[in-house]
N, C-alpha and C. Protein backbone atom coordinates (compact mmCIF):
# COMPACT_ATOMS: atom_id res chain seq x y z
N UNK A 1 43.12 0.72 -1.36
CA UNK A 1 42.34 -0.37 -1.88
C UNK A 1 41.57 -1.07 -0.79
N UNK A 2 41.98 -1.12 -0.06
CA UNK A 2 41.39 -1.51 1.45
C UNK A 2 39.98 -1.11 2.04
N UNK A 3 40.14 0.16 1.75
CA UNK A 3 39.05 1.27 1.88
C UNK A 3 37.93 0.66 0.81
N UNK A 4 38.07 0.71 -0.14
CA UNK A 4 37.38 0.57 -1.51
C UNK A 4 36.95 -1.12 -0.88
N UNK A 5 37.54 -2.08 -0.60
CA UNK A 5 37.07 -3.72 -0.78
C UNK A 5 35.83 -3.62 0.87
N UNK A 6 36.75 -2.37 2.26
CA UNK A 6 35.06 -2.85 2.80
C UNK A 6 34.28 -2.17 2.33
N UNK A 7 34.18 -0.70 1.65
CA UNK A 7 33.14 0.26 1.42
C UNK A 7 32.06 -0.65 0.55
N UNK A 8 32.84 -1.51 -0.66
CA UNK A 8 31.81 -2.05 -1.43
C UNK A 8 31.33 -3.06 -0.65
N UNK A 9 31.24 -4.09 0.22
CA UNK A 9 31.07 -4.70 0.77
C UNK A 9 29.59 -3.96 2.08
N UNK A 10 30.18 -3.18 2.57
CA UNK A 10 29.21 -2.64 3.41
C UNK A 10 27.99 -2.15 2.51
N UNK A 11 28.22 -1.68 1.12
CA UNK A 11 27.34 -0.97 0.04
C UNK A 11 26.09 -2.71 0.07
N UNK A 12 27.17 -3.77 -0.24
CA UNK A 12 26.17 -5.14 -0.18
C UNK A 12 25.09 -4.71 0.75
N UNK A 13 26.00 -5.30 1.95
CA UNK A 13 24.92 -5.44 3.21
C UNK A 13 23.50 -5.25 3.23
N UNK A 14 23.94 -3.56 3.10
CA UNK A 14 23.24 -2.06 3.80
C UNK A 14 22.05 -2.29 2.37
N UNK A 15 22.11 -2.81 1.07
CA UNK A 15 21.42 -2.57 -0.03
C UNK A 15 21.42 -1.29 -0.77
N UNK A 16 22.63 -0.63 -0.62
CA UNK A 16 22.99 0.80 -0.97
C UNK A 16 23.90 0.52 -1.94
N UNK A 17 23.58 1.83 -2.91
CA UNK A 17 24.35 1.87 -4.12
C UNK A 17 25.12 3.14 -4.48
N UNK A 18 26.18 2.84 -4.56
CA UNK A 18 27.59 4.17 -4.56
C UNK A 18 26.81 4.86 -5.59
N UNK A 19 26.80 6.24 -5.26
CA UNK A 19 26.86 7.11 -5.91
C UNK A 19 27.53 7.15 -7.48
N UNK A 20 28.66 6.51 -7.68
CA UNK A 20 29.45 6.17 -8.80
C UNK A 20 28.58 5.08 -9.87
N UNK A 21 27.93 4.37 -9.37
CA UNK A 21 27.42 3.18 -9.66
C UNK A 21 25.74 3.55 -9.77
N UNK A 22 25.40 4.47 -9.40
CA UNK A 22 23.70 4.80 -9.92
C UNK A 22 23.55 5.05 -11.55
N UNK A 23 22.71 4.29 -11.41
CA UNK A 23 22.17 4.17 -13.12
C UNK A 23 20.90 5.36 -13.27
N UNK A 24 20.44 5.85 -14.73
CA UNK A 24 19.58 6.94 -14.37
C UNK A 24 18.87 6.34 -15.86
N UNK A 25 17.70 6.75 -15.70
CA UNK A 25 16.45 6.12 -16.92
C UNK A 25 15.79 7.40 -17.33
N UNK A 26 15.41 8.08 -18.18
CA UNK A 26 14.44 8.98 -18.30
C UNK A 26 12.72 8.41 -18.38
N UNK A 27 12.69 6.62 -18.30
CA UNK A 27 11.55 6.35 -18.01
C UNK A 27 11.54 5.71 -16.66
N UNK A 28 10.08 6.37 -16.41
CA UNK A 28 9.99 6.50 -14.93
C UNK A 28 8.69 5.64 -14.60
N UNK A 29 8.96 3.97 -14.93
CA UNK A 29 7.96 3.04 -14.29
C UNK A 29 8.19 1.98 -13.12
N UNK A 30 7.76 1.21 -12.85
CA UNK A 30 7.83 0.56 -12.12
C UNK A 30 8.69 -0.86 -12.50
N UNK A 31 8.50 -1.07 -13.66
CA UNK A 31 9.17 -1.63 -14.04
C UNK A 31 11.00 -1.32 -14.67
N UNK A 32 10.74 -0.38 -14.79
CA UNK A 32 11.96 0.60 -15.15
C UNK A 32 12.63 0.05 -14.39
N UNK A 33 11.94 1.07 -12.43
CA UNK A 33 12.76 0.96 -11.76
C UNK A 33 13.44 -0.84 -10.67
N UNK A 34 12.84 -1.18 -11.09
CA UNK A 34 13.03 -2.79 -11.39
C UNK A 34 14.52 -3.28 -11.78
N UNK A 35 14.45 -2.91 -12.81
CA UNK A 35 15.47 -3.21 -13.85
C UNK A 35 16.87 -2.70 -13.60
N UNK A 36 16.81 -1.47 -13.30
CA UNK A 36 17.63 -0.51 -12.79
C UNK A 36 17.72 -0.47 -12.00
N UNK A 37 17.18 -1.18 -10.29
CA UNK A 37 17.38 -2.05 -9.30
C UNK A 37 18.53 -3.14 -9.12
N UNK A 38 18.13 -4.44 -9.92
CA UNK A 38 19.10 -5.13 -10.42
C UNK A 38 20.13 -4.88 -11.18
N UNK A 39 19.97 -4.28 -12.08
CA UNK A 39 21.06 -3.71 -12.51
C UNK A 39 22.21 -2.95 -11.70
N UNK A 40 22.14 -2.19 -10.85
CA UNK A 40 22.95 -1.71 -9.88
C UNK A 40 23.25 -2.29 -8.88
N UNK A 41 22.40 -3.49 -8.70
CA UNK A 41 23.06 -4.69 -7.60
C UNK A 41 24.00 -5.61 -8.25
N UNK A 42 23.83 -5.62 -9.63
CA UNK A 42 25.10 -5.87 -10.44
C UNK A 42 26.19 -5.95 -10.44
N UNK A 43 26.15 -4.38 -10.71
CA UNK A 43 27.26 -3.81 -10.41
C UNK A 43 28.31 -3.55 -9.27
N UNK A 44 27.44 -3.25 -8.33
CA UNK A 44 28.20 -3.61 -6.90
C UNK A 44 28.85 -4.88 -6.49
N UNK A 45 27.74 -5.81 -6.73
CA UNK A 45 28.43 -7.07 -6.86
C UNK A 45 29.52 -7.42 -7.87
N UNK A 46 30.08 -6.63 -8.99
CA UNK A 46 31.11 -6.90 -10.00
C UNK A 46 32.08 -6.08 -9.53
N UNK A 47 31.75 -5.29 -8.64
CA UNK A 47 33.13 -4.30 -8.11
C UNK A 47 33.43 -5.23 -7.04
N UNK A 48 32.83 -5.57 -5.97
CA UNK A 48 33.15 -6.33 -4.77
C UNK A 48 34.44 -7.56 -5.79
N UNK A 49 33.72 -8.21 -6.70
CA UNK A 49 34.53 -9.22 -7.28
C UNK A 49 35.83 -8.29 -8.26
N UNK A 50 35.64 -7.26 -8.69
CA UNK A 50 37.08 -6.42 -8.73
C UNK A 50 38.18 -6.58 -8.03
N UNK A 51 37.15 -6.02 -7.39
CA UNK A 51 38.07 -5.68 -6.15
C UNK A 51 39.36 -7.01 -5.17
N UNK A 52 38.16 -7.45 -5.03
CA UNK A 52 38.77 -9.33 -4.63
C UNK A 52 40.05 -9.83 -5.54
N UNK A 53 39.42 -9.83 -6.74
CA UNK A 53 40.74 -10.09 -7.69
C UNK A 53 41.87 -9.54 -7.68
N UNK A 54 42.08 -8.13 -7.74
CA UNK A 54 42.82 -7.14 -7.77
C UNK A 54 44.05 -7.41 -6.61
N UNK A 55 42.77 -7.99 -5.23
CA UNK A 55 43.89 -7.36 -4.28
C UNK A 55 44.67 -9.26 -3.84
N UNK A 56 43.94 -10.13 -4.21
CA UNK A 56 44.48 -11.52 -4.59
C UNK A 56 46.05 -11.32 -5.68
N UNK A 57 46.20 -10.74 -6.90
CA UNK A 57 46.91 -10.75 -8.03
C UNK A 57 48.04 -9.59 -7.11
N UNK A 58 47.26 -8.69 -6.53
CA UNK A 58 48.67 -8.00 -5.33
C UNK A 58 49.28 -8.87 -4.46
N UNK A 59 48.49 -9.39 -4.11
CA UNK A 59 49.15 -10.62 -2.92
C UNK A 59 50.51 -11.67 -3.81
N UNK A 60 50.26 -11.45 -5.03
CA UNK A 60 50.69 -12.97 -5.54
C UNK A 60 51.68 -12.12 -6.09
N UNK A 61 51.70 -10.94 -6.09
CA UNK A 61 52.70 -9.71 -6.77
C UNK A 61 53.95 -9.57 -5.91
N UNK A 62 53.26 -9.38 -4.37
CA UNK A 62 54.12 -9.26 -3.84
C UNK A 62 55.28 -10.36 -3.04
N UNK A 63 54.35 -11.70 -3.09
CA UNK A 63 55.31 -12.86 -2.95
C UNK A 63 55.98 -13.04 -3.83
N UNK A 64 56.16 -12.75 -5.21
CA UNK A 64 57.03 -12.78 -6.11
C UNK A 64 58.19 -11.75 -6.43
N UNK A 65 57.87 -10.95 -6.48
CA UNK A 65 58.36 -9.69 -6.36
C UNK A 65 59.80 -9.76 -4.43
N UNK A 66 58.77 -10.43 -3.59
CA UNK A 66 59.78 -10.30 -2.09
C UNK A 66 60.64 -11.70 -2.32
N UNK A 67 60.42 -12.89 -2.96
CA UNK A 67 61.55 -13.39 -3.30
C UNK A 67 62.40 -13.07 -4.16
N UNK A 68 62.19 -12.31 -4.99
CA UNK A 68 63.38 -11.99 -5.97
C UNK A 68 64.03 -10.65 -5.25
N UNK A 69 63.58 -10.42 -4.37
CA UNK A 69 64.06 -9.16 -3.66
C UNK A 69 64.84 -9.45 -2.54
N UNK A 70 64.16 -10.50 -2.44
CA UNK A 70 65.09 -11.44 -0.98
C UNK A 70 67.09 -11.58 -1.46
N UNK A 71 66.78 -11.81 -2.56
CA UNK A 71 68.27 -12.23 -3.32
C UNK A 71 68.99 -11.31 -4.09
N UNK A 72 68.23 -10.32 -3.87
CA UNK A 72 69.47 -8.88 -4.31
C UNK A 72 69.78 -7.96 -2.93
N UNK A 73 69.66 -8.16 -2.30
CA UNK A 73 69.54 -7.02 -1.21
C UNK A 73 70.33 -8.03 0.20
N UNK A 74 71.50 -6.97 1.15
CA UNK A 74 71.43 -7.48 2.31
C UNK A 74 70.21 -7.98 3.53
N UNK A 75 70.29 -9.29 3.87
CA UNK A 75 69.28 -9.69 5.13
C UNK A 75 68.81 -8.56 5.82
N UNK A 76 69.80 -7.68 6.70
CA UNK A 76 68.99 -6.44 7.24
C UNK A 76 68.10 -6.08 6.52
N UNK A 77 68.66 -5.46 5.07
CA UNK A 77 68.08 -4.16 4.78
C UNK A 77 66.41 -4.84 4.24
N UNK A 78 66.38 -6.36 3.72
CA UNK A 78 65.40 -7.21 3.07
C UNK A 78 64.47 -6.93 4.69
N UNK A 79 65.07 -7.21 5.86
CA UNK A 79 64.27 -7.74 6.99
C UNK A 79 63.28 -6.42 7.58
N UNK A 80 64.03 -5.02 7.46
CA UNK A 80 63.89 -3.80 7.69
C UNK A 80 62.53 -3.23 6.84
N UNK A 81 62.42 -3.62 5.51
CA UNK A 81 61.72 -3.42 4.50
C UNK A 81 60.44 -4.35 4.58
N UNK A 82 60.81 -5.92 4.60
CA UNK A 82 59.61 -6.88 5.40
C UNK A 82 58.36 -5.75 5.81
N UNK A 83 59.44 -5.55 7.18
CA UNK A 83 58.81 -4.91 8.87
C UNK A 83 58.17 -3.61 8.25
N UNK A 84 58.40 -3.21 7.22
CA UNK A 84 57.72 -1.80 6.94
C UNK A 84 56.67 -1.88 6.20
N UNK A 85 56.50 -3.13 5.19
CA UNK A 85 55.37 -3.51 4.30
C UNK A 85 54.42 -3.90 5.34
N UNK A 86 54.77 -4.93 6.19
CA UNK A 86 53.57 -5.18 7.06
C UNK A 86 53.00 -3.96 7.87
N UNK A 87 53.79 -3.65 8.22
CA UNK A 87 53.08 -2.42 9.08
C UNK A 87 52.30 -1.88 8.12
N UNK A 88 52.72 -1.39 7.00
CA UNK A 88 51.45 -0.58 6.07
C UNK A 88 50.39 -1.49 6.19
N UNK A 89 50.50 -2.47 5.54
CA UNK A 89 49.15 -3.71 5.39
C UNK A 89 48.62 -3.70 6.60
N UNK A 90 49.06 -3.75 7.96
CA UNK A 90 48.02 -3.87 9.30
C UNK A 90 47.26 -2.57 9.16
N UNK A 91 48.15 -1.45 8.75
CA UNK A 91 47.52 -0.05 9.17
C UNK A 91 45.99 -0.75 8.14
N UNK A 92 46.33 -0.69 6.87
CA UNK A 92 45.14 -0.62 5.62
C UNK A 92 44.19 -1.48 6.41
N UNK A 93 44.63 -2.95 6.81
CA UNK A 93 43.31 -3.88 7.29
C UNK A 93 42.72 -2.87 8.55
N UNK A 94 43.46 -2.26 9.49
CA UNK A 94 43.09 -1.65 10.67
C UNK A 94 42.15 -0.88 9.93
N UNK A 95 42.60 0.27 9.05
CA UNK A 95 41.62 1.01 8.61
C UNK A 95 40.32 0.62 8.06
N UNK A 96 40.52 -0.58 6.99
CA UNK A 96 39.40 -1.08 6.89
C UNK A 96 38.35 -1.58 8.02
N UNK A 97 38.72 -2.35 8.90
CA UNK A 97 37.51 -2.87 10.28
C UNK A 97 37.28 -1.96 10.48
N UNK A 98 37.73 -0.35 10.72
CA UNK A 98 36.88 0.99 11.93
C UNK A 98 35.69 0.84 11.08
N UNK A 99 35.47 0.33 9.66
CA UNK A 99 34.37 0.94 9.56
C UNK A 99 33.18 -0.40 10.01
């Protein structure tokens, strides 16, 4: 998911539109392509805000989810598990900045 929140984000920037997200017209005006311009800046912009949501409602998943987890499980094994979630999450943000 990481991947996906900068890709759409860089798609902003750059004024580029995912391949997934191209719209296609069989009329071919100027105004058409206008329309179908905005329209696909739309869309990018409604995935970026997907995306945002998605990974906000994970965040709030997993603070809920690690206190009720906190209270079934020994301190080690809770503290061990911590240390392994974060590490994934640095790797994902790491992966996300290379680009």
């Amino acid at each position: 998911m990481c991947g996906s929140s900068s890709f759409s984000l860089r798609c902003w920037d750059e004024k580029v539109t995912p391949v997934s997200l191209k719209l296609r017209c069989p009329i071919n005006t100027r105004n058409v392509r206008e329309i179908i311009r905005k329209a696909e800046k739309g869309l990018v912009r409604e995935r970026i805000r997907t995306v945002n949501n998605r990974i906000d409602d994970l965040k709030c998943y997993k603070e809920e989810y690690s206190r009720h987890f906190e209270t079934l499980v020994p301190d080690n094994v809770y503290t061990d598990l911590v240390h392994v979630i974060n590490r994934k999450q640095h790797a994902c943000a790491d992966q996300g900045a290379s680009y």
